[in-house]
Protein backbone atom coordinates (compact mmCIF):
# COMPACT_ATOMS: atom_id res chain seq x y z
CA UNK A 1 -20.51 19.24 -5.93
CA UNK A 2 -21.95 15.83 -6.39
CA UNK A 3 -19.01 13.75 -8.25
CA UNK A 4 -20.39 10.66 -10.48
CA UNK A 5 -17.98 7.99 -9.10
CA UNK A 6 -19.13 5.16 -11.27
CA UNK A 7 -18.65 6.85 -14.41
CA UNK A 8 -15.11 8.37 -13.34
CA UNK A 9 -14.12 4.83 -12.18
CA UNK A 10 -15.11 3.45 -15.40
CA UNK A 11 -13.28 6.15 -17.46
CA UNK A 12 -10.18 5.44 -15.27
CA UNK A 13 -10.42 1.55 -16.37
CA UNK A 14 -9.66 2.39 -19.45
CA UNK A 15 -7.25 5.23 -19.04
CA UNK A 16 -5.11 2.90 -16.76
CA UNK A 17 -5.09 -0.06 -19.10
CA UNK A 18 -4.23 2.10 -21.65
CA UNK A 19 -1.14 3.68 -19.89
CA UNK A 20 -2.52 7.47 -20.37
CA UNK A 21 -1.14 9.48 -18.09
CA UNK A 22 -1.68 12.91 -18.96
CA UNK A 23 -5.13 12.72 -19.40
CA UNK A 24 -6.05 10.53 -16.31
CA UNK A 25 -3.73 13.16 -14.57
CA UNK A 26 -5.65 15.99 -15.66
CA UNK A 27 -9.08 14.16 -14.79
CA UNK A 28 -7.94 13.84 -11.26
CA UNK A 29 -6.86 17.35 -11.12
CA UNK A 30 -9.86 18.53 -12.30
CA UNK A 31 -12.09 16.62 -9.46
CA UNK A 32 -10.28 18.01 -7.23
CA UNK A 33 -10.71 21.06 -8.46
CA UNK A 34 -14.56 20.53 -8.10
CA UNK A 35 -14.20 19.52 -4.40
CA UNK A 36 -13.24 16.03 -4.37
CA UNK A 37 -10.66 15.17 -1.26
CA UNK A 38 -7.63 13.16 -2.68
CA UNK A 39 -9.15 10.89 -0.12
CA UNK A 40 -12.57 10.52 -1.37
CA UNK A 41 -11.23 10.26 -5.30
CA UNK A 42 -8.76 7.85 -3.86
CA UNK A 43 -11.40 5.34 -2.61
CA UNK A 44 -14.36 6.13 -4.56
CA UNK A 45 -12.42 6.00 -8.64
CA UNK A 46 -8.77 4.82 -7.97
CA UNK A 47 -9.55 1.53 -5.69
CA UNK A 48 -12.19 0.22 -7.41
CA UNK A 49 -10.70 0.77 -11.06
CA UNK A 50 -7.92 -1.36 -9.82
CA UNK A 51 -10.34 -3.86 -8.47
CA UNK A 52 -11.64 -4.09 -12.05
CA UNK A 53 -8.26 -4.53 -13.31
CA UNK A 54 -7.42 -7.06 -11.18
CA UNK A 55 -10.37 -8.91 -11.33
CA UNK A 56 -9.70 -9.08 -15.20
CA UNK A 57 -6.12 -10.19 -14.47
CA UNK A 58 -7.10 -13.07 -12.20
CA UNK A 59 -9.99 -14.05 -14.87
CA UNK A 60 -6.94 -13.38 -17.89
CA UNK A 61 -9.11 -10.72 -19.68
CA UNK A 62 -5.49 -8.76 -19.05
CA UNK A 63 -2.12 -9.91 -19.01
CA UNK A 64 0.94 -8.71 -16.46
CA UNK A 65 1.68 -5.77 -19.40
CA UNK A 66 -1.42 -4.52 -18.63
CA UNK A 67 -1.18 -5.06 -14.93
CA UNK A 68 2.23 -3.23 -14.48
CA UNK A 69 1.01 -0.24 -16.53
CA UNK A 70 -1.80 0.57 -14.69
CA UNK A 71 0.22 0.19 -11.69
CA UNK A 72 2.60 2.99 -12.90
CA UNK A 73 -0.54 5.37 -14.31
CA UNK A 74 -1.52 5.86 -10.80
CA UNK A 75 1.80 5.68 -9.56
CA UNK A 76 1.72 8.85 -11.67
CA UNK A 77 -1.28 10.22 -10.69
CA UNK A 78 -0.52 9.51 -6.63
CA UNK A 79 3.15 11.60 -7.58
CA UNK A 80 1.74 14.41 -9.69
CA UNK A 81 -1.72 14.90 -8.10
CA UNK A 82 -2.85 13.07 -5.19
CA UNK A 83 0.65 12.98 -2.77
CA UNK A 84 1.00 16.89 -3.19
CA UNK A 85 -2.70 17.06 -2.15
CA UNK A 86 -2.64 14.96 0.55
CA UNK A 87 0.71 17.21 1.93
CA UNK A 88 -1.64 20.06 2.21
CA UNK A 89 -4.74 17.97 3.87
CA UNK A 90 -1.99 16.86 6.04
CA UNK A 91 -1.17 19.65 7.93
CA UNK A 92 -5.04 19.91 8.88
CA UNK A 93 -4.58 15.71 9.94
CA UNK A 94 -2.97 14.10 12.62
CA UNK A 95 -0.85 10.97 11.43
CA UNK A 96 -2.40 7.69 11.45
CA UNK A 97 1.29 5.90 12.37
CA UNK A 98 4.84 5.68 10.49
CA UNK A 99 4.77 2.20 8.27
CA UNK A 100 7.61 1.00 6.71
CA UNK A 101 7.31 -1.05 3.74
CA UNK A 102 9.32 -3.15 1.42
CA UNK A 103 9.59 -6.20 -0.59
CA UNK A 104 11.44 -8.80 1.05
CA UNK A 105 15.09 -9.52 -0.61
CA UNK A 106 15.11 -11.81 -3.91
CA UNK A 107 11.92 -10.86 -5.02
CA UNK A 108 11.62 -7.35 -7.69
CA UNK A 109 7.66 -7.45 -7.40
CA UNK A 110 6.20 -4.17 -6.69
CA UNK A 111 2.84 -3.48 -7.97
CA UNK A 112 1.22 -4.64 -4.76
CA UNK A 113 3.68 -2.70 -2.77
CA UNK A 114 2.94 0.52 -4.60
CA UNK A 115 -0.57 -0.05 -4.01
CA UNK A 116 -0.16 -0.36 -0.48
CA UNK A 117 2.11 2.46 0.06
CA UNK A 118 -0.28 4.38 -1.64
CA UNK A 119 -3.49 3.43 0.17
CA UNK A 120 -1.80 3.72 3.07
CA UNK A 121 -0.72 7.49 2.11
CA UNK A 122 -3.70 8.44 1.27
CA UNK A 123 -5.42 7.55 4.65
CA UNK A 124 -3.07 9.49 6.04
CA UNK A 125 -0.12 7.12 7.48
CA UNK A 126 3.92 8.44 6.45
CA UNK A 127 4.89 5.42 4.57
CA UNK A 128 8.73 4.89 4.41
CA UNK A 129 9.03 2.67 0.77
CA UNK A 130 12.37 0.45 0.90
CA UNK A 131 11.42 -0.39 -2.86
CA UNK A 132 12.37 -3.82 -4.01
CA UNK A 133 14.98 -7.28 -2.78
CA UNK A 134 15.25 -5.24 0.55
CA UNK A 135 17.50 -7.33 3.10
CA UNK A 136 16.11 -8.71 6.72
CA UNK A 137 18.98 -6.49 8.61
CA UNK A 138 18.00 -3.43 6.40
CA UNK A 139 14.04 -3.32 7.00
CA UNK A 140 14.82 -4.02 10.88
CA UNK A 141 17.30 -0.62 10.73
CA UNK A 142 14.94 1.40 8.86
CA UNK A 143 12.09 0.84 11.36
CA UNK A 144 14.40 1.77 14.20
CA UNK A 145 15.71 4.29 12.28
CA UNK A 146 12.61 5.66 11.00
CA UNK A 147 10.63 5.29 14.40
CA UNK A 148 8.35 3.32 12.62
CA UNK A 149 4.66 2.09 14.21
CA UNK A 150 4.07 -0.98 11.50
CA UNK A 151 6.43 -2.99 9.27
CA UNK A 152 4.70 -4.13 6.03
CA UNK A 153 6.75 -6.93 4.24
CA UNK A 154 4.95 -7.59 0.35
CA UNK A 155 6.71 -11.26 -1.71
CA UNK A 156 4.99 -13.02 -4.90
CA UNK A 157 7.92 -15.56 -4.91
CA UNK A 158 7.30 -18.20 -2.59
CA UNK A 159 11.54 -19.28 -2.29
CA UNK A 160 11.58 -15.33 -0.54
CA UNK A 161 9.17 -16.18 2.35
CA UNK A 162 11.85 -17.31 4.57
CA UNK A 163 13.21 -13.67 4.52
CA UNK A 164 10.08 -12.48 6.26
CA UNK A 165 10.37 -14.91 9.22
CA UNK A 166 14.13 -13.66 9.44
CA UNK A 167 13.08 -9.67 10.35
CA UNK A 168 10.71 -11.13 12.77
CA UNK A 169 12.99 -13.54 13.96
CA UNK A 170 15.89 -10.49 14.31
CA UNK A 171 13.01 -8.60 15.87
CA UNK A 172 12.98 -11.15 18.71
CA UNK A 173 16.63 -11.73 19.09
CA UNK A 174 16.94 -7.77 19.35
CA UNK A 175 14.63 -7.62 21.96
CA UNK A 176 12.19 -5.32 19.41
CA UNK A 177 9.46 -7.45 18.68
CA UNK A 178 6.93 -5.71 20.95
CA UNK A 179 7.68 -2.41 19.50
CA UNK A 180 6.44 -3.03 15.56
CA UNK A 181 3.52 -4.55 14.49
CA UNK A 182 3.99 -6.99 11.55
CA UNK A 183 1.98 -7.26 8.53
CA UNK A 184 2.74 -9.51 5.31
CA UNK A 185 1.09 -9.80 2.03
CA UNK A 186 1.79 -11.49 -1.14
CA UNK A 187 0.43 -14.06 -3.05
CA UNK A 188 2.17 -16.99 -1.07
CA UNK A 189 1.32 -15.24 1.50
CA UNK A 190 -2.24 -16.25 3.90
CA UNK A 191 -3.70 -15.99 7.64
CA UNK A 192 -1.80 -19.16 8.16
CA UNK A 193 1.94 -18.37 7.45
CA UNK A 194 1.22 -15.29 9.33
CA UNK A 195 0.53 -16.86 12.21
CA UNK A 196 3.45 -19.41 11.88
CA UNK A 197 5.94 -16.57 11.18
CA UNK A 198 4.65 -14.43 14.26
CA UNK A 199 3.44 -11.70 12.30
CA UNK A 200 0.44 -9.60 13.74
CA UNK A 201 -1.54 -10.08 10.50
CA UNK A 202 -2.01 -10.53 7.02
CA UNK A 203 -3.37 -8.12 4.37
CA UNK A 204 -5.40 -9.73 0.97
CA UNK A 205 -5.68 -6.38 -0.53
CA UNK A 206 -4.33 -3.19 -0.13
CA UNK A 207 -7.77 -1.82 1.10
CA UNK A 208 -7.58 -4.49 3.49
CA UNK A 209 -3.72 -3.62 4.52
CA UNK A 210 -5.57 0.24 5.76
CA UNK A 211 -7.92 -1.42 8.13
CA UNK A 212 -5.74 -3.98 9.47
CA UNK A 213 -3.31 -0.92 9.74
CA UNK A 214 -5.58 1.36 11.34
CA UNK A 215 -6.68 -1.13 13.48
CA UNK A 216 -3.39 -2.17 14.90
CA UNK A 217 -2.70 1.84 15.54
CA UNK A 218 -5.81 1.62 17.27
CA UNK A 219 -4.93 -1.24 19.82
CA UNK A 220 -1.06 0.10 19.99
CA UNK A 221 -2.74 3.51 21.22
CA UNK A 222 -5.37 2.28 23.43
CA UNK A 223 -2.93 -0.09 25.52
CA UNK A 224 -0.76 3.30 25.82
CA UNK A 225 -3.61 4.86 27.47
């Protein structure tokens, strides 16, 4: 079935903004229902509605009340709808990678994580979500722990930045550092204090944090070979 993916993404502005869960949870079920993938519905409504909604933050159309709602309407949608989905398209998929991901400690931001973790889902990578103020020594365990591929570190606050050179510092002293690959993000974040902190890269957006993601799978495998 041909699925109009302008006028669902416009329908799902508004439903997001407007913090209506149920019925932007029974849209998505019903498109998949008509043969969208979670995948396709994913990238083709869910991405760019939030790319309208941030757009409108950064131009203060919206405020932060609307910001954080939307964020937890498709956090909603991603738990009710698209994760159980994906669980079943997942045992016909091979795993991208293992990422762990977290918000460095002193900082409770997590809209931009969420979105992450859930792009990241959806293109089929386990993501491992430390949530929120997550300790250096904690995000270095988990990724040992969790036999992780990527670490994904997410900060708004610019005083928590120093916390994200200490797990790549720790990654060095431990003798680990060859074994992840790094990626920050956040707005004090850029290209530049990626570089200075030793991190493999830096994601803008959390489209962008799939391709750097998959691309850095994509090098880790082909020096294996």
């Amino acid at each position: 079935m041909t699925h109009d993916w302008q006028a669902l993404t416009n329908d799902f502005v508004d439903l997001l903004l407007a913090g209506q869960e149920a019925p932007a949870i029974e849209r998505t079920r019903s498109a998949l229902e008509q043969g969208a993938s979670p995948q396709d519905f994913f990238q083709f409504v869910i991405t760019p509605a939030l790319e309208e909604i941030g757009r409108r933050f950064e131009e203060l159309e919206i405020f932060l009340p609307e910001l954080a709602i939307s964020g937890e309407t498709v956090q909603a949608i991603s738990e009710t709808v698209i994760n159980p989905a994906l669980a079943i398209a997942s045992q016909e998929q091979s795993r991208q990678g293992t990422v762990v991901l977290g918000t460095v400690q002193g900082d409770l931001h997590d809209i931009g994580k969420n979105m992450v973790g859930l792009m990241l889902s959806v293109h089929g990578f386990k993501v491992i979500d430390l949530g929120t103020n997550v300790p250096p020594a904690e995000i270095v365990q988990r990724a040992e722990k969790e036999g992780a591929d990527i670490i994904a570190m997410s900060a708004l606050l610019m005083t928590c930045l120093p916390y994200m050179k200490d797990v790549l510092d720790r990654l060095v002293a431990l003798g680990l550092r060859s074994k992840y690959a790094v990626i920050i993000g956040g707005a004090p974040t850029s290209p530049e204090v990626a570089r200075a902190f030793g991190a493999d890269a830096y994601g803008a957006s959390a489209a962008e944090a799939v391709r750097i993601s998959r691309e850095l799978m994509a090098a880790r495998r082909q020096a294996v070979a």
